[in-house]
Protein backbone atom coordinates (compact mmCIF):
# COMPACT_ATOMS: atom_id res chain seq x y z
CA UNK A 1 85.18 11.86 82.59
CA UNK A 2 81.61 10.36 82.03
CA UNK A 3 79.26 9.94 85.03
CA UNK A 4 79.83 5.73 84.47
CA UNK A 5 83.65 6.12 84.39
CA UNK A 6 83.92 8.65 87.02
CA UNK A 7 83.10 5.38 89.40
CA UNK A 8 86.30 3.94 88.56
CA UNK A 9 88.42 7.55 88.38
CA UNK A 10 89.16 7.64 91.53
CA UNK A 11 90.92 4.20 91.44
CA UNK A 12 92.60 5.34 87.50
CA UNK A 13 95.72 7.34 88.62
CA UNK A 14 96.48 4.70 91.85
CA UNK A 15 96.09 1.91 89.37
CA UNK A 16 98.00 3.94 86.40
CA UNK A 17 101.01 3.83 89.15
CA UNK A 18 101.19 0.51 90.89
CA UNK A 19 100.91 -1.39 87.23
CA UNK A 20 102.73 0.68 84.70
CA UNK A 21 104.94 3.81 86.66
CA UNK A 22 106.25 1.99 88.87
CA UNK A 23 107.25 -0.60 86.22
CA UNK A 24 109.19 1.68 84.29
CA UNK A 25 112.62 3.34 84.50
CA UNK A 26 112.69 6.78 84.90
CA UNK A 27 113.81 7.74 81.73
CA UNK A 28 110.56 6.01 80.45
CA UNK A 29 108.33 8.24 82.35
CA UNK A 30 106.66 11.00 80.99
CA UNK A 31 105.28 13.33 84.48
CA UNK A 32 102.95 16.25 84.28
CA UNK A 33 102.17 19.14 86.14
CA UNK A 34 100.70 17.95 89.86
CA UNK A 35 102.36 14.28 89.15
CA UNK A 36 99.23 13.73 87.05
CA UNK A 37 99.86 10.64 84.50
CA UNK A 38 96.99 11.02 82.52
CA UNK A 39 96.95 8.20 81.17
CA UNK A 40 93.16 7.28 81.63
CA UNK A 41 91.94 10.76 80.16
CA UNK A 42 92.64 9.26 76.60
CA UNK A 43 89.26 10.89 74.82
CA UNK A 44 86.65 8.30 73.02
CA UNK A 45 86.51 9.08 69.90
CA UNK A 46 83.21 7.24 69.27
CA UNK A 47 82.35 6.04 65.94
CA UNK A 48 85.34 7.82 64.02
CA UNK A 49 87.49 4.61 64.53
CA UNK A 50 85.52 2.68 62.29
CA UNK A 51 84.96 5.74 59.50
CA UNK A 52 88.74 6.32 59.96
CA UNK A 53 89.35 2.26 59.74
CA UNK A 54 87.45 2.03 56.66
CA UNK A 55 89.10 5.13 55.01
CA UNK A 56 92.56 3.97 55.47
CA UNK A 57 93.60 6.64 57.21
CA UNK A 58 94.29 8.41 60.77
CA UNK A 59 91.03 9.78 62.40
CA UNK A 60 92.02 13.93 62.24
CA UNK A 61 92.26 13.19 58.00
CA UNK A 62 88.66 12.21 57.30
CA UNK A 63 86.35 14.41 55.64
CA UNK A 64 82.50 14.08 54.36
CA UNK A 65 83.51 11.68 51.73
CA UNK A 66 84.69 9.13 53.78
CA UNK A 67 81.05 9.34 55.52
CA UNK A 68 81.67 11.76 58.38
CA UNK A 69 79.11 13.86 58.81
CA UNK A 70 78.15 17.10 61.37
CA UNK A 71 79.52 16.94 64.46
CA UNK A 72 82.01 13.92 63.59
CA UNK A 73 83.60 16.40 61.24
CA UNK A 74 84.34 19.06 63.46
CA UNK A 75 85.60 16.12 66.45
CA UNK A 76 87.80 14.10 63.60
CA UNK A 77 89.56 17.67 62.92
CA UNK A 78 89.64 18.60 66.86
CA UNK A 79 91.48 14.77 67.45
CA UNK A 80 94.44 16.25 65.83
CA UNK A 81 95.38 17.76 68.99
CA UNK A 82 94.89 14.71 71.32
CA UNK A 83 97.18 12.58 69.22
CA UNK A 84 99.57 15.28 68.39
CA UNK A 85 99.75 15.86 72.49
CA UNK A 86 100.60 12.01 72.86
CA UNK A 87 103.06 11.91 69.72
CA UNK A 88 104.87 14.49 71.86
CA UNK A 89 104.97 13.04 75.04
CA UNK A 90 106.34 9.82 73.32
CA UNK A 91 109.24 11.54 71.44
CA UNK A 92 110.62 13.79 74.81
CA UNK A 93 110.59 10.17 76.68
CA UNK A 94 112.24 8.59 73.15
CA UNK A 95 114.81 11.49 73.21
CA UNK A 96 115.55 11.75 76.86
């Protein structure tokens, strides 16, 4: 968590339960290790949206030719595992 957000992180998980947890029914809830919901650790991924927008496609399949260039290459291909993570989560709650 940035220095800016970490101002409101303390509030995140307290919030996260009173307005959406506590909402749901527990076969929509997804729990982690140490009750942790994690649902305001979602990474940003900067200025990929808007390469990935214009290309058409999801953020983890853009190369150089749709404009990515040093380090946005190497984060595109290393978002793969933050939406593969949340794909998961959403198909064991789906399934349960």
């Amino acid at each position: 968590m940035t220095v800016g957000w970490s101002i409101y992180g303390s509030e995140l998980e307290t919030a996260i339960k009173a307005n959406i947890v506590d909402r749901l029914s527990p076969d929509q809830i997804a729990e982690w290790e140490e009750g942790n919901y994690k649902l305001g650790m979602i990474p940003n991924l900067h200025s990929l949206v808007p390469y990935s927008l214009d290309a058409k496609k999801p953020i983890f399949d853009c190369k150089s030719k749709d404009g990515l260039r040093g380090a946005h290459l190497s984060r595109a291909k290393a978002s793969a595992e933050h939406f593969t993570e949340v794909v998961e989560t959403i198909e064991n709650v789906l399934t349960w």
